[in-house]
C-alpha atoms as a PDB file:
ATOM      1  CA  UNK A   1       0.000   0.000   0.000  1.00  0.00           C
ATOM      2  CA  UNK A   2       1.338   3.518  -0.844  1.00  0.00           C
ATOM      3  CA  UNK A   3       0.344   6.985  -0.384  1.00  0.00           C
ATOM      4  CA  UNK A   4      -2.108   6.244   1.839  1.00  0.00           C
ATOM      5  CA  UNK A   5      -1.039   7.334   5.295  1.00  0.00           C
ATOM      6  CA  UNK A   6      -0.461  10.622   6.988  1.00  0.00           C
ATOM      7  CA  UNK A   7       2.235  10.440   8.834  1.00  0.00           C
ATOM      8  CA  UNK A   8       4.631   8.132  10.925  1.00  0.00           C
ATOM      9  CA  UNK A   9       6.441   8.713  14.083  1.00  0.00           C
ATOM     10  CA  UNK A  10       9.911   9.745  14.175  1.00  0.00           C
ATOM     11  CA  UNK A  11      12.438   6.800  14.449  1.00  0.00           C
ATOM     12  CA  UNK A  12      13.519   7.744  18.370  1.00  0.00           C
ATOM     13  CA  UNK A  13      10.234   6.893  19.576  1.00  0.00           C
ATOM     14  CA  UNK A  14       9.700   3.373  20.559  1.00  0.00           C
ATOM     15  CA  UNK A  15       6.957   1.471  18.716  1.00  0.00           C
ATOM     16  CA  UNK A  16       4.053   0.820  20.004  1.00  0.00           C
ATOM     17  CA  UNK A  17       2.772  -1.943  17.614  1.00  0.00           C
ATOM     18  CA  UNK A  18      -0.391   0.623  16.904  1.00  0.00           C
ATOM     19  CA  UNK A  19      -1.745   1.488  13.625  1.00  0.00           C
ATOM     20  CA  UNK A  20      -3.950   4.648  13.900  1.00  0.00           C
ATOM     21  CA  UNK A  21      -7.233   4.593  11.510  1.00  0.00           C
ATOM     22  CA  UNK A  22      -9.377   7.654  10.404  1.00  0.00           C
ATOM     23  CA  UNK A  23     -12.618   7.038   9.943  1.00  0.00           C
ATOM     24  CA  UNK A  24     -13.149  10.436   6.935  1.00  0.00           C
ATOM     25  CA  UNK A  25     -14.976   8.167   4.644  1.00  0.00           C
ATOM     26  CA  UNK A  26     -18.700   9.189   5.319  1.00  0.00           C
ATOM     27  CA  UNK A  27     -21.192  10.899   2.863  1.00  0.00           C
ATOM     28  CA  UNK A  28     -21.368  14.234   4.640  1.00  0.00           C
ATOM     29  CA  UNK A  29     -24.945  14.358   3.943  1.00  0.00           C
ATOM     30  CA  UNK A  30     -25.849  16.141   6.764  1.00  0.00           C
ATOM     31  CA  UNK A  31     -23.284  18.548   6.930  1.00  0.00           C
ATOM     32  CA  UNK A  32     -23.735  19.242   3.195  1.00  0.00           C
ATOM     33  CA  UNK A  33     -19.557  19.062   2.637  1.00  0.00           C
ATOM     34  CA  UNK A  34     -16.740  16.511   3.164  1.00  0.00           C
ATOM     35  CA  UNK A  35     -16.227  16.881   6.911  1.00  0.00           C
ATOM     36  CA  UNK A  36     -12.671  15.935   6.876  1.00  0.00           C
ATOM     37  CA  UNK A  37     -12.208  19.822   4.964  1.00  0.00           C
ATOM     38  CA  UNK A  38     -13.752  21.533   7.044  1.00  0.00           C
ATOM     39  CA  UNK A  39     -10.854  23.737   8.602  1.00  0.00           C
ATOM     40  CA  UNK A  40     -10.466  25.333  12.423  1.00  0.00           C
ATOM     41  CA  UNK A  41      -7.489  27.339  11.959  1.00  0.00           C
ATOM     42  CA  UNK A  42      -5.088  26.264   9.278  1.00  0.00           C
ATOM     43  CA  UNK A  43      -5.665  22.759   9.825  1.00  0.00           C
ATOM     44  CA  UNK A  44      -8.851  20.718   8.841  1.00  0.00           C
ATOM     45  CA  UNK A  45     -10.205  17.947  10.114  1.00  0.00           C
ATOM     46  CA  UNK A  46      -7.979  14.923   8.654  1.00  0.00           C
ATOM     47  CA  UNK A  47      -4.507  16.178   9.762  1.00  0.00           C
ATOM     48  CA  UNK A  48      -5.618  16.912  13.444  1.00  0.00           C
ATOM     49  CA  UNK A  49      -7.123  13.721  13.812  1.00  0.00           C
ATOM     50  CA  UNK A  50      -3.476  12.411  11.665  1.00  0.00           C
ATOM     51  CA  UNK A  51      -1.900  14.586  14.653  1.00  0.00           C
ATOM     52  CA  UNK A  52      -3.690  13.639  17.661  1.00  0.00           C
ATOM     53  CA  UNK A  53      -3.419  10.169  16.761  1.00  0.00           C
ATOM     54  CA  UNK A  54       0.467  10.245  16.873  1.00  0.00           C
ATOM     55  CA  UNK A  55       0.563  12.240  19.830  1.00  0.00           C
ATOM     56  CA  UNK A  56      -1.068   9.651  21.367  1.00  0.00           C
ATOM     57  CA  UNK A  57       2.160   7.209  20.540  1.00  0.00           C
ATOM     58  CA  UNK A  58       0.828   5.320  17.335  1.00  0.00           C
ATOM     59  CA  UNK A  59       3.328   4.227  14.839  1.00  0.00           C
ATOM     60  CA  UNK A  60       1.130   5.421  11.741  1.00  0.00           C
ATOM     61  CA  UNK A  61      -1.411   6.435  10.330  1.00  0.00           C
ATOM     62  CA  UNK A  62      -4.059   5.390   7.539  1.00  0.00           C
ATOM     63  CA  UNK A  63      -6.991   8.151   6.587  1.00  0.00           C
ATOM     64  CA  UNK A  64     -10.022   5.636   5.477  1.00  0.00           C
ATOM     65  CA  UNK A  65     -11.855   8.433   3.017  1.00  0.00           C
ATOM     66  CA  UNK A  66     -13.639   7.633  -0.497  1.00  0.00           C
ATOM     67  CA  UNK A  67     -13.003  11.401  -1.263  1.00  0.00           C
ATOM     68  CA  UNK A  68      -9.370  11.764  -0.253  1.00  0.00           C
ATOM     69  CA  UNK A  69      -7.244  10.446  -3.155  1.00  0.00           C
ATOM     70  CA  UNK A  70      -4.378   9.291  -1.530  1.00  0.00           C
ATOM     71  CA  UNK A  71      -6.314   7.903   1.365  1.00  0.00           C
ATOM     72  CA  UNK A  72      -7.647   4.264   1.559  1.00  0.00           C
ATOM     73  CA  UNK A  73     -10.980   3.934  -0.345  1.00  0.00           C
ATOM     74  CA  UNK A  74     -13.926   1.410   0.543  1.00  0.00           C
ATOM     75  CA  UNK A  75     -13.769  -1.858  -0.689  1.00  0.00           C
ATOM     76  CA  UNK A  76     -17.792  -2.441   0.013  1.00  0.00           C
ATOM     77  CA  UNK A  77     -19.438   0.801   0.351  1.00  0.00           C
ATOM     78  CA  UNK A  78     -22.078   2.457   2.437  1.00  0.00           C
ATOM     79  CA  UNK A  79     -21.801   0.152   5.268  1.00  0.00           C
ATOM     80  CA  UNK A  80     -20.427   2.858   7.945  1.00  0.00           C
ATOM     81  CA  UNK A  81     -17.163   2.261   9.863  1.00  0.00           C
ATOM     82  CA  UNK A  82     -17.837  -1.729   8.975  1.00  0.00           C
ATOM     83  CA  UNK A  83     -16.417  -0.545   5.029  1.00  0.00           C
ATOM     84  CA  UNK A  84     -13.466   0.928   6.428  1.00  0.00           C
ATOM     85  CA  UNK A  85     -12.800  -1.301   9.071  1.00  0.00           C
ATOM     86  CA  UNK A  86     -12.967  -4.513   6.337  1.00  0.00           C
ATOM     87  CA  UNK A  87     -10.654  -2.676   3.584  1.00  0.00           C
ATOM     88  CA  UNK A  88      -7.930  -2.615   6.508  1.00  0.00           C
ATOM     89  CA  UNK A  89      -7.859  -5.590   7.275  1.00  0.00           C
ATOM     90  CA  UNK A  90      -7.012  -7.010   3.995  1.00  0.00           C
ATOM     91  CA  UNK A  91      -4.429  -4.313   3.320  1.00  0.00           C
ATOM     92  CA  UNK A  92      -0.795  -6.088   3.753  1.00  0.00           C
ATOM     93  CA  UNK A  93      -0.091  -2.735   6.522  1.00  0.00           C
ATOM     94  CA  UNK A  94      -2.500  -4.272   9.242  1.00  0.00           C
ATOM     95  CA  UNK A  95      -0.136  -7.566   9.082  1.00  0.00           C
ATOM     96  CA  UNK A  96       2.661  -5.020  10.806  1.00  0.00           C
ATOM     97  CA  UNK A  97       0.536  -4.242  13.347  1.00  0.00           C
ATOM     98  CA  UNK A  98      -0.870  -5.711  17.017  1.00  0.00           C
ATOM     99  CA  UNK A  99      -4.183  -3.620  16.781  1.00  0.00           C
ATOM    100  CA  UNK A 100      -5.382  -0.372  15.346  1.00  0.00           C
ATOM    101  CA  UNK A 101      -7.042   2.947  16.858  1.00  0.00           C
ATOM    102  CA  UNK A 102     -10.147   4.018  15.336  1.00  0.00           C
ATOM    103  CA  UNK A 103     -11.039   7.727  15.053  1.00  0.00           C
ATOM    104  CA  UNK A 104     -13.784   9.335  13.608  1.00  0.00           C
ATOM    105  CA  UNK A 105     -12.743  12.315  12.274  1.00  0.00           C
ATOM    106  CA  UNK A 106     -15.900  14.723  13.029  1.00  0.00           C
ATOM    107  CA  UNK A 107     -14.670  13.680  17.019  1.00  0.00           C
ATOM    108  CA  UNK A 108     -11.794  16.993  17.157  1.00  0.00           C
ATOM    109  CA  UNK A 109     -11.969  17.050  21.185  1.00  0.00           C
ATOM    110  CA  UNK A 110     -10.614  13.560  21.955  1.00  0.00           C
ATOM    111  CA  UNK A 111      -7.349  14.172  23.145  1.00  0.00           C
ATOM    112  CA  UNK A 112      -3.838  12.327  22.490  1.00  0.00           C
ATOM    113  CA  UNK A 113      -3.962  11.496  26.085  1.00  0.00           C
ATOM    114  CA  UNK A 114      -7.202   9.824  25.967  1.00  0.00           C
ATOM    115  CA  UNK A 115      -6.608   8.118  23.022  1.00  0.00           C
ATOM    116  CA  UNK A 116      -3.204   6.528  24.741  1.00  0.00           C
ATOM    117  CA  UNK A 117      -4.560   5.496  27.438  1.00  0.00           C
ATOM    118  CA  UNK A 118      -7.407   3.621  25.568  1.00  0.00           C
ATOM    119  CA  UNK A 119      -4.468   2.084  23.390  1.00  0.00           C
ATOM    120  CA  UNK A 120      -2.477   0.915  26.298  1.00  0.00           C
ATOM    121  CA  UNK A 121      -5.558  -0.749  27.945  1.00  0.00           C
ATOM    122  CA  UNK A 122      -6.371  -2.709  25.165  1.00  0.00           C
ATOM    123  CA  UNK A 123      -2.812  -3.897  24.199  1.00  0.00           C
ATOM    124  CA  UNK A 124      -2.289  -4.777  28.006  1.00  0.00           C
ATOM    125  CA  UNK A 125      -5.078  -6.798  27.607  1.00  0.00           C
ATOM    126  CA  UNK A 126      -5.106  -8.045  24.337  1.00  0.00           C
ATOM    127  CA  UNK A 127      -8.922  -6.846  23.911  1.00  0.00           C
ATOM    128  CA  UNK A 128     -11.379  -4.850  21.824  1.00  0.00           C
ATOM    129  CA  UNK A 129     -11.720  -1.435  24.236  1.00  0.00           C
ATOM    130  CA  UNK A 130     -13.748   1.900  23.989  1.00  0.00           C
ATOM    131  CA  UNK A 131     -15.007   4.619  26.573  1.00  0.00           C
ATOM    132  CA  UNK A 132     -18.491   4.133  28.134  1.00  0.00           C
ATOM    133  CA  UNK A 133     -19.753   7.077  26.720  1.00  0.00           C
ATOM    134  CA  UNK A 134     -19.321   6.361  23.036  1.00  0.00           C
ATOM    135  CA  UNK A 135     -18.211   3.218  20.748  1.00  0.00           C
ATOM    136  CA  UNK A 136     -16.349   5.541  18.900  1.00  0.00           C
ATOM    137  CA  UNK A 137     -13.039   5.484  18.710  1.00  0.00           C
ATOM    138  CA  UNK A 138     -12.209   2.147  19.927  1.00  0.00           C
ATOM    139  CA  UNK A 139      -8.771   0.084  20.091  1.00  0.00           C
ATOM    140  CA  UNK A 140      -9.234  -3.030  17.970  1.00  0.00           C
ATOM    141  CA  UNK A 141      -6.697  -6.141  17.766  1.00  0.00           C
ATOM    142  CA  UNK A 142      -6.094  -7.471  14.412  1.00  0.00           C
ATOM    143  CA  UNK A 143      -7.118 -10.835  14.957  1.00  0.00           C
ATOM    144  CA  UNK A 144      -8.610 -14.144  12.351  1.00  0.00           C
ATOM    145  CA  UNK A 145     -11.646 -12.952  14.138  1.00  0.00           C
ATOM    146  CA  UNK A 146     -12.157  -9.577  13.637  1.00  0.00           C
ATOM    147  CA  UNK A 147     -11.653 -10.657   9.797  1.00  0.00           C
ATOM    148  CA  UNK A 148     -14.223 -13.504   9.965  1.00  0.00           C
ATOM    149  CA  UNK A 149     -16.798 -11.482  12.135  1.00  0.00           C
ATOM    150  CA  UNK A 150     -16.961  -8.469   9.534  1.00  0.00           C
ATOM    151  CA  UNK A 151     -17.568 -11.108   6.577  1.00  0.00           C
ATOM    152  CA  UNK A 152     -19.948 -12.210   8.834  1.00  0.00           C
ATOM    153  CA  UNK A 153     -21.824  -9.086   9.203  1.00  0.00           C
ATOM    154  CA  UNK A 154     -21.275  -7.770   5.417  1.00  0.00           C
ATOM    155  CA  UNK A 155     -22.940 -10.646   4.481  1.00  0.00           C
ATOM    156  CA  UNK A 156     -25.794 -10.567   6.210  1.00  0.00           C
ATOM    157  CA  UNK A 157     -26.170  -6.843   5.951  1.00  0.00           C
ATOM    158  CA  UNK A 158     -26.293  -6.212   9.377  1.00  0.00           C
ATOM    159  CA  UNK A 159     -23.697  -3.002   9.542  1.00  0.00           C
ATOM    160  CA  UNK A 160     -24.060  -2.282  13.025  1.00  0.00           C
ATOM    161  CA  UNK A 161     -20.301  -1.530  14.599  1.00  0.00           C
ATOM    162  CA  UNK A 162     -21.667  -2.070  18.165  1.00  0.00           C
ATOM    163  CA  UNK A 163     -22.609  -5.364  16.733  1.00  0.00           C
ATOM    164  CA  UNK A 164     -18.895  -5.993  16.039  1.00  0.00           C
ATOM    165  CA  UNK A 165     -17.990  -4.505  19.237  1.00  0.00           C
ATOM    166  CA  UNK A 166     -20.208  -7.404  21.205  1.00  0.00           C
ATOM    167  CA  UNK A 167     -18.884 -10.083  19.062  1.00  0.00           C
ATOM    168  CA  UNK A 168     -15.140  -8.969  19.866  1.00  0.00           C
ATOM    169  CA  UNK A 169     -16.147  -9.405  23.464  1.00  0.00           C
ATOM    170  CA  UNK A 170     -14.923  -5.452  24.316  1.00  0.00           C
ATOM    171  CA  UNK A 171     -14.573  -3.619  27.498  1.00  0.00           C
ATOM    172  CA  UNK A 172     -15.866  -0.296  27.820  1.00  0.00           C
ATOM    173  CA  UNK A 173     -13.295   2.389  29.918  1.00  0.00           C
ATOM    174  CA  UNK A 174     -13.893   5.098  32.568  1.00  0.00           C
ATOM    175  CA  UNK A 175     -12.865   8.807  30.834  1.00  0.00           C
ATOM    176  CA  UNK A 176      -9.890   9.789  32.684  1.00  0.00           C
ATOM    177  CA  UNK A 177     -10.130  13.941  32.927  1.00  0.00           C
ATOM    178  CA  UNK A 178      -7.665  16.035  30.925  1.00  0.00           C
ATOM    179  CA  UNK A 179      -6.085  18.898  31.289  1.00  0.00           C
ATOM    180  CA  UNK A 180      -7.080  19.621  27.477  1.00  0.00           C
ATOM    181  CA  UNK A 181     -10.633  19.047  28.296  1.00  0.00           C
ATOM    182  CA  UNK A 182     -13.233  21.972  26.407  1.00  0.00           C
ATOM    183  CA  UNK A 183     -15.651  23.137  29.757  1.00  0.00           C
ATOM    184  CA  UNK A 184     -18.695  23.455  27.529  1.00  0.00           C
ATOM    185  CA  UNK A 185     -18.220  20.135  25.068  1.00  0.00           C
ATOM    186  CA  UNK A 186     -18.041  16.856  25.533  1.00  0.00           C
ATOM    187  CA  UNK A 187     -14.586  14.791  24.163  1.00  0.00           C
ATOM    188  CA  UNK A 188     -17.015  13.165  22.327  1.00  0.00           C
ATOM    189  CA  UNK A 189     -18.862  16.122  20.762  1.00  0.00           C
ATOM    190  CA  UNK A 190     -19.660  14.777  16.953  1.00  0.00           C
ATOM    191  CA  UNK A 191     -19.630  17.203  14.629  1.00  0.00           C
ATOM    192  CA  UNK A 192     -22.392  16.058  11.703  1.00  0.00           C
ATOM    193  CA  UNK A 193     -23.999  19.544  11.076  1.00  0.00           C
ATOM    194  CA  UNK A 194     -23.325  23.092  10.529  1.00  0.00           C
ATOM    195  CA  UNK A 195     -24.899  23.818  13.457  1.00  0.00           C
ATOM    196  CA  UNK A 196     -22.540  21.490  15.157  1.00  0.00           C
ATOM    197  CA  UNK A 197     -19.528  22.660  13.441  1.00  0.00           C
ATOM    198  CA  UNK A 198     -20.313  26.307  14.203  1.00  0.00           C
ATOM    199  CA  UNK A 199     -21.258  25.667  17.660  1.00  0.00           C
ATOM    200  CA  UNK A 200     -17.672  23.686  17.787  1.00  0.00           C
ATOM    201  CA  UNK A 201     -15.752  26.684  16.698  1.00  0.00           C
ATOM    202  CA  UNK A 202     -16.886  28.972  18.768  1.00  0.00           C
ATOM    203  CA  UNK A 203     -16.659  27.075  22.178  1.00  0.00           C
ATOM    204  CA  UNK A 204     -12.644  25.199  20.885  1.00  0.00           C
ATOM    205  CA  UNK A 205     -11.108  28.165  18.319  1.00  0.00           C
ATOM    206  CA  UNK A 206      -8.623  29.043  21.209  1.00  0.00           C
ATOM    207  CA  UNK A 207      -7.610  25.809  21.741  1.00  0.00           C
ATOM    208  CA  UNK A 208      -6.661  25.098  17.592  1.00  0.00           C
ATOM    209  CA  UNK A 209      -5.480  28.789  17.704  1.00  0.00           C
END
């Protein structure tokens, strides 16, 4: 696989055996634009979630978008973060890799913290792991089963990713406060409208500043 990923750590850093995944792949249909663009700052979307991702100790990172050329494009479409999740795992990259952290990229407020701790959880573990408050993002072993249960699902059209969750037997995590932490949103704020988006800007510009 080439050109796909955004970024890798620098070669002092010790590997952590993570792959990070962006999940910029949706339809936008709400928002009425490709999320991923939209842009707080200089940055948009993608590269913060690219940047918070190896801030939080990953090794690299793949952008899982059907809009972005260089990114990773669906191999079976419209079937949420189930399409994305299934064209990773039979990309030869996911081979290098224990597991993988999945973030949506309309979540800008998780921070790198949050996002390691959830990592080192699940590797510790060797387990399937998000926060209580949201499935979303999760860490996610590369296993024979994670393969077998999305064929599973695909194929019976059932494209439900807390189904997946179940089946992988996960653990759901206390949110550890954060320094970084927005007073008026939640680290899981989703931003799917422009009502969102706005509403996003003005409470976290300071913070992207």
């Amino acid at each position: 696989m080439t050109n796909k990923h955004c970024d890798s750590r620098t070669e002092d850093l010790a590997s952590s055996d993570t792959l990070g995944f962006v999940l910029a792949g949706g339809k936008s249909s709400r928002m009425g634009q490709d999320k991923g663009q939209l842009c707080i700052g200089e940055r948009d979307l993608v590269s913060l979630a690219c940047d918070v991702l190896i801030k939080s100790g990953v090794d690299n990172v793949v952008v899982s978008s059907n809009h972005i050329e260089s990114a990773l494009a669906d191999k079976v479409a419209n079937c949420g973060p189930l399409s994305a999740i299934h064209s990773i795992v039979h990309e030869p990259i996911a081979a290098h890799y224990q597991g993988m952290v999945v973030l949506p990229v309309d979540m800008p407020l998780i921070d790198s913290e949050q996002l390691r701790l959830l990592r080192q959880y699940g590797q510790s573990h060797e387990t399937t792991c998000c926060y209580q408050q949201s499935y979303l993002p999760a860490y996610i072993p590369f296993t024979q089963q994670l393969s077998q249960f999305i064929e599973e699902q695909l194929s019976s059209r059932c494209y439900a990713f807390k189904l997946l969750l179940a089946k992988l037997q996960f653990k759901q995590l206390a949110l550890q406060p954060s320094s970084n932490q927005n007073a008026q949103l939640s680290p899981f704020y989703n931003i799917n409208t422009p009502e969102q988006w706005l509403t996003f800007k003005q409470s976290a510009q300071r913070r992207f500043s």
